[in-house]
Protein backbone atom coordinates (compact mmCIF):
# COMPACT_ATOMS: atom_id res chain seq x y z
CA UNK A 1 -22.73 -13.62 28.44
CA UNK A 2 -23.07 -13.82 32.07
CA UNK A 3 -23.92 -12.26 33.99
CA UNK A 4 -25.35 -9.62 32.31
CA UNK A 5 -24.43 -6.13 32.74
CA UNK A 6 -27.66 -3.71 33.82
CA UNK A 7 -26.44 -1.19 30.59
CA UNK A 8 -26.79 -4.93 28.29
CA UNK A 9 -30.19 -5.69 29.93
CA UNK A 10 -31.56 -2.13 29.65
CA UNK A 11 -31.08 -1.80 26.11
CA UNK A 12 -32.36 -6.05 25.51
CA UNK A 13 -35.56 -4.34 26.95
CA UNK A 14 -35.75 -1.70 25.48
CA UNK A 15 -35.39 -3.18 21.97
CA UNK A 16 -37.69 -5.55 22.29
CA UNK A 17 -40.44 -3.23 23.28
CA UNK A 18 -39.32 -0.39 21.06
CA UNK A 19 -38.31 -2.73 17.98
CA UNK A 20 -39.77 -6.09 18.42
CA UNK A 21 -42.61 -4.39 19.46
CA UNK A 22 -43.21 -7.56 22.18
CA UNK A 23 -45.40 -6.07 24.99
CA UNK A 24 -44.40 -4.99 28.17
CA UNK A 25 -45.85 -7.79 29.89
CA UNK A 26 -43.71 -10.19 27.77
CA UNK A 27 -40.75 -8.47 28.11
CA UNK A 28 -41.12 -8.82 32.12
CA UNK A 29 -41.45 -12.70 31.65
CA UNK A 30 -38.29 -12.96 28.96
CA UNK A 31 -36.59 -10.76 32.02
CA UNK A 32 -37.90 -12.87 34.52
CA UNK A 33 -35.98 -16.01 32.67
CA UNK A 34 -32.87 -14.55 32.74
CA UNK A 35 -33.21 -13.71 36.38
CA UNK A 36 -33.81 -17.48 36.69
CA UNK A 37 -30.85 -18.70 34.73
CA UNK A 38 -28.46 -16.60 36.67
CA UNK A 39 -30.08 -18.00 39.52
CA UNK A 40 -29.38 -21.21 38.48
CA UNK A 41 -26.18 -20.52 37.60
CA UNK A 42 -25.10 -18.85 40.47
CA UNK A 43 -24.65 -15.29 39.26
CA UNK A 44 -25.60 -12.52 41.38
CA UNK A 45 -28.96 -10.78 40.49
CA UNK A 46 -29.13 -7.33 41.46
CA UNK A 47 -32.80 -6.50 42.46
CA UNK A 48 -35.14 -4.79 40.46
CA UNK A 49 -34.74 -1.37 42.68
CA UNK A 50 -31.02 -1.44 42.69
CA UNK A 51 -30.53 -1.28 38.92
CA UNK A 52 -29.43 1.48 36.05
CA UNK A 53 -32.72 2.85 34.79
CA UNK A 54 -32.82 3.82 30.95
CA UNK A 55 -34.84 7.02 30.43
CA UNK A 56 -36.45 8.19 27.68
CA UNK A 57 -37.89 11.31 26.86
CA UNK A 58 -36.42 13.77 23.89
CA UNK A 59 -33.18 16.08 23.53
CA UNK A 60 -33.28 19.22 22.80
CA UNK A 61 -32.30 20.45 19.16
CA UNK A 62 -30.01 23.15 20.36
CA UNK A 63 -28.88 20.79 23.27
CA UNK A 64 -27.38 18.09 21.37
CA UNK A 65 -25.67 20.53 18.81
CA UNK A 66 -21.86 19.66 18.97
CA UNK A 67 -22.65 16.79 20.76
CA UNK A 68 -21.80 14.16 17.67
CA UNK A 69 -18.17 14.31 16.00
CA UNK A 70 -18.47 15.88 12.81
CA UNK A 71 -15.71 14.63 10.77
CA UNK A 72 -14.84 11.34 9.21
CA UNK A 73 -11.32 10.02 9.28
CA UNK A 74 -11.34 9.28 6.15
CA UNK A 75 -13.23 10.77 3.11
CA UNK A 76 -12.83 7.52 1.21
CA UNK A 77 -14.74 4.77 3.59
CA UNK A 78 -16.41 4.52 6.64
CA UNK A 79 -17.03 1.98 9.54
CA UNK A 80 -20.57 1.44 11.37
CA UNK A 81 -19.55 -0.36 14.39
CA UNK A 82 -23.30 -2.08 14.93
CA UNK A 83 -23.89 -2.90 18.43
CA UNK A 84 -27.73 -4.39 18.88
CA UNK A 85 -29.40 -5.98 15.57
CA UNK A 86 -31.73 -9.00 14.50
CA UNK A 87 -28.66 -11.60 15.36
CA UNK A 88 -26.95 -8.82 18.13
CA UNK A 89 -30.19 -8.46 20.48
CA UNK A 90 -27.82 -9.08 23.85
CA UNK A 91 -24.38 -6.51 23.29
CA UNK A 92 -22.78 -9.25 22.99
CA UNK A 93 -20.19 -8.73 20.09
CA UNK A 94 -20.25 -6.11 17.45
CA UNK A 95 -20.61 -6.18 14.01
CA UNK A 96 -18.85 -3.64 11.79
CA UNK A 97 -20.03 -2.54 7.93
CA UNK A 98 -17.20 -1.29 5.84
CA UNK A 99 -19.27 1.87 3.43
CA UNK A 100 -16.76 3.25 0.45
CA UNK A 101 -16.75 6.74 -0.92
CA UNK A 102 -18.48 6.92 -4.33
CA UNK A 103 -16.90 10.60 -5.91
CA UNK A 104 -19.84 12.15 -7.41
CA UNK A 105 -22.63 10.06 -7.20
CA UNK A 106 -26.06 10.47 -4.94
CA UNK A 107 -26.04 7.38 -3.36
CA UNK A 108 -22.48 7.70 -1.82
CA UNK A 109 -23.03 6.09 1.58
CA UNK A 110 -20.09 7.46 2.94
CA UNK A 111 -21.55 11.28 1.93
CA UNK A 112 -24.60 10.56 3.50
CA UNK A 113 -23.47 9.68 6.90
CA UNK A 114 -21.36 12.55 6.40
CA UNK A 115 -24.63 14.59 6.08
CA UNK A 116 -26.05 13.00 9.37
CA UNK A 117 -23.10 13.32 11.39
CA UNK A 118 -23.64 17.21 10.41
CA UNK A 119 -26.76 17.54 11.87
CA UNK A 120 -28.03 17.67 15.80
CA UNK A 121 -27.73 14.19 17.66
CA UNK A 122 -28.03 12.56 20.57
CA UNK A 123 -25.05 12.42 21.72
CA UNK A 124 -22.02 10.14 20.91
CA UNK A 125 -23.00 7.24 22.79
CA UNK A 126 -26.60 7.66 21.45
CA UNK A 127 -28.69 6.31 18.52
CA UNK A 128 -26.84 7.28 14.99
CA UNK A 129 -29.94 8.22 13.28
CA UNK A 130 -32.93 10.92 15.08
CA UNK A 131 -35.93 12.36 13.82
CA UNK A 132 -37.49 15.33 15.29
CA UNK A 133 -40.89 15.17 17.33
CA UNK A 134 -44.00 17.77 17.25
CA UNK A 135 -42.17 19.18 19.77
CA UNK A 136 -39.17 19.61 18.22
CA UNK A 137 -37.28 17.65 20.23
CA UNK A 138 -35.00 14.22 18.83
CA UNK A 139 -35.81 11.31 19.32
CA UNK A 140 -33.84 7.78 18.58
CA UNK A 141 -35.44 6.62 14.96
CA UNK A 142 -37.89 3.17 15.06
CA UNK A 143 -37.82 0.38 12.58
CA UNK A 144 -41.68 1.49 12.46
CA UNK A 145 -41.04 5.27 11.37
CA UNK A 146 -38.24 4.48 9.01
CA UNK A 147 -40.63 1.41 6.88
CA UNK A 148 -43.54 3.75 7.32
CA UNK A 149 -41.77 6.63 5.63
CA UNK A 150 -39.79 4.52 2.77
CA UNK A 151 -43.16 3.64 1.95
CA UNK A 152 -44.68 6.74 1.69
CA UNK A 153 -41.89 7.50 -0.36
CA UNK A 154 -42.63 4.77 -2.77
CA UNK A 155 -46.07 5.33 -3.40
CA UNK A 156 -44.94 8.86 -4.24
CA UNK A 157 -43.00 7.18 -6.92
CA UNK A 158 -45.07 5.12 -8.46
CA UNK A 159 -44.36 1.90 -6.75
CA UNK A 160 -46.53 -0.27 -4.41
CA UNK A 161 -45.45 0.51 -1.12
CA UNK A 162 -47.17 -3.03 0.30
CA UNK A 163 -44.49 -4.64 -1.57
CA UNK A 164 -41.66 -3.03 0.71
CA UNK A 165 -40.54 -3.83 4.19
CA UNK A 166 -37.31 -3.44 6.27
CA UNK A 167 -36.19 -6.41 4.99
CA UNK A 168 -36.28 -5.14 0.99
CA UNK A 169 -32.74 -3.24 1.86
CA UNK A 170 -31.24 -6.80 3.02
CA UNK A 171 -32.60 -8.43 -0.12
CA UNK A 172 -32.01 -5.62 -2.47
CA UNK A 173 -28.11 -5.32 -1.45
CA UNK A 174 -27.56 -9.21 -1.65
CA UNK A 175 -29.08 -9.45 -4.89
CA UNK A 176 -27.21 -6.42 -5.95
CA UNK A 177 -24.19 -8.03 -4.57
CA UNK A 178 -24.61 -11.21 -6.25
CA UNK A 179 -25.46 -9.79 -9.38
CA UNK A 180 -21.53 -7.76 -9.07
CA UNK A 181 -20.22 -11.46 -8.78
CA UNK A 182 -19.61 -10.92 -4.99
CA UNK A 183 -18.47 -14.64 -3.36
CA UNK A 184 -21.30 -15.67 -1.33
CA UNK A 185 -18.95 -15.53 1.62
CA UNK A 186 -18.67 -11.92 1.23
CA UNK A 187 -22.31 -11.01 0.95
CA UNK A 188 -22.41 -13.09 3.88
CA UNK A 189 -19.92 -11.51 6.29
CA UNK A 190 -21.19 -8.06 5.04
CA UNK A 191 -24.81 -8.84 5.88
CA UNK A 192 -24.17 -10.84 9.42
CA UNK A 193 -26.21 -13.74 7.87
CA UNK A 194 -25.00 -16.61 10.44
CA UNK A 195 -25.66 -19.23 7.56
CA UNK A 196 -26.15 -19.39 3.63
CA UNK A 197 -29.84 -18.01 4.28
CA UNK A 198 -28.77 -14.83 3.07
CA UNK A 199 -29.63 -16.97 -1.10
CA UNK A 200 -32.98 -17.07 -0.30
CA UNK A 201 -32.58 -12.93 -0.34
CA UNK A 202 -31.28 -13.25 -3.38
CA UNK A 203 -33.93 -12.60 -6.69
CA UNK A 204 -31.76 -13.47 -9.71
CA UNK A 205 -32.37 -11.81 -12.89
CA UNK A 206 -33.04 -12.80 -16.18
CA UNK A 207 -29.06 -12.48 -17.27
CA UNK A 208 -28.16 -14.40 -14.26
CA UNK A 209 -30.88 -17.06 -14.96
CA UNK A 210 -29.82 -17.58 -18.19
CA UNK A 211 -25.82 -17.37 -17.38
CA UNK A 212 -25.67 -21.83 -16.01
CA UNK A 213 -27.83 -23.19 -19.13
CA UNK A 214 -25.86 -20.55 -21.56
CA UNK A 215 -22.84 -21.90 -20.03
CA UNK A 216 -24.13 -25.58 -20.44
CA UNK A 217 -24.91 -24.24 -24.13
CA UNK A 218 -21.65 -23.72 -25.04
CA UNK A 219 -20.09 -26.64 -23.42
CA UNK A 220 -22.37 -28.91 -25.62
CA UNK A 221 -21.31 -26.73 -28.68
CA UNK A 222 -18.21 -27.68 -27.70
CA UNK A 223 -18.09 -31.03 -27.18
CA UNK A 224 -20.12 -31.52 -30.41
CA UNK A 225 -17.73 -29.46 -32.44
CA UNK A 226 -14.32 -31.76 -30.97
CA UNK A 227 -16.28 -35.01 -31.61
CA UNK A 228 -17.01 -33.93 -34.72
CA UNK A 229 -13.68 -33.01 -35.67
CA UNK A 230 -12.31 -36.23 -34.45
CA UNK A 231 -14.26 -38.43 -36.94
């Protein structure tokens, strides 16, 4: 939307060179078009010296204690209002995932962003997620840090950690989805797919293979049995 705010272009940048890992030289050209279509448009354009910088550097652990709210409204879901993504890389809407409390279990979503919210963060208009440097101070976490480590982690068990990417969560909860009998619009909304490529995510099992021709199967027994029995 324009024209852009400098908070909206700071973070565009910064997610391209931090997470699309496009080079700084690119990112001044991509900048440089936008400058050009508010141009054309006949939007101000604020000059280079004029605008909001966004630093980086690390936080301090014992800083950014207390900094994050601790407690969730409610024990039984959660809401992730998402903010930049693959299809959000302007601000320009948000996209919110709906997490539900599973009592008991290890891979409660809802108890593990409990567990985060816990510990030291950047702040409550920062990154959700941190690691901690050499330094021991937190920084926001990379695409890059998180695949490297998931990997690491399956190698550890047993798996072959080439065979894993960022994208294996997106594929791994839509065929988990599907497999649940979740409508297709559902897995859709849930995953901000803007079309129906979220199928080709989807790596149907044997029992879902064989669930159309055992259908078909017992339509022909069917059919044969009432023909029969109208002879």
């Amino acid at each position: 939307m324009l024209p852009a705010e400098d908070a909206v272009l700071a973070d565009w940048v910064a997610y391209m060179v931090t997470e699309r890992a496009v080079k700084p030289d690119t990112a001044k050209k991509y900048t440089s078009g936008v400058r050009a279509l508010h141009v054309q448009l006949g939007f101000e354009w604020v000059p280079k010296g004029q605008r909001v910088r966004r630093e980086g550097g690390g936080v301090e652990p014992a800083r950014a204690l207390g900094a994050v709210g601790r407690d969730l409204p409610d024990g039984a879901s959660a809401d992730i209002r998402v903010r930049h993504s693959k299809t959000i890389q302007a601000g320009e809407r948000y996209h919110h995932v709906q997490m539900r409390h599973v009592p008991g279990s290890p891979l409660c979503p809802v108890t593990a962003l409990q567990r985060v919210m816990e510990g030291p963060g950047l702040g409550e208009d920062g990154p959700l997620f941190c690691i901690e440097d050499a330094k021991g101070r937190l920084k926001p976490l990379t695409h890059s840090f998180f695949v490297s480590t998931f990997r690491k982690l399956a190698e550890r068990a047993g798996l072959d950690p080439k065979a894993y990417s960022g994208h294996s969560f997106r594929r791994g909860g839509a065929t988990a989805a599907s497999g649940l009998a979740v409508p297709g619009h559902l897995i859709q909304a849930h995953g901000d797919w803007a079309s129906d490529c979220y199928k080709l995510y989807i790596d149907l099992g044997r029992e879902q293979q064989l669930l159309l021709p055992s259908a078909m199967a017992e339509g022909a027994a069917a059919a044969t049995a009432a023909h029969r029995a109208g002879r």
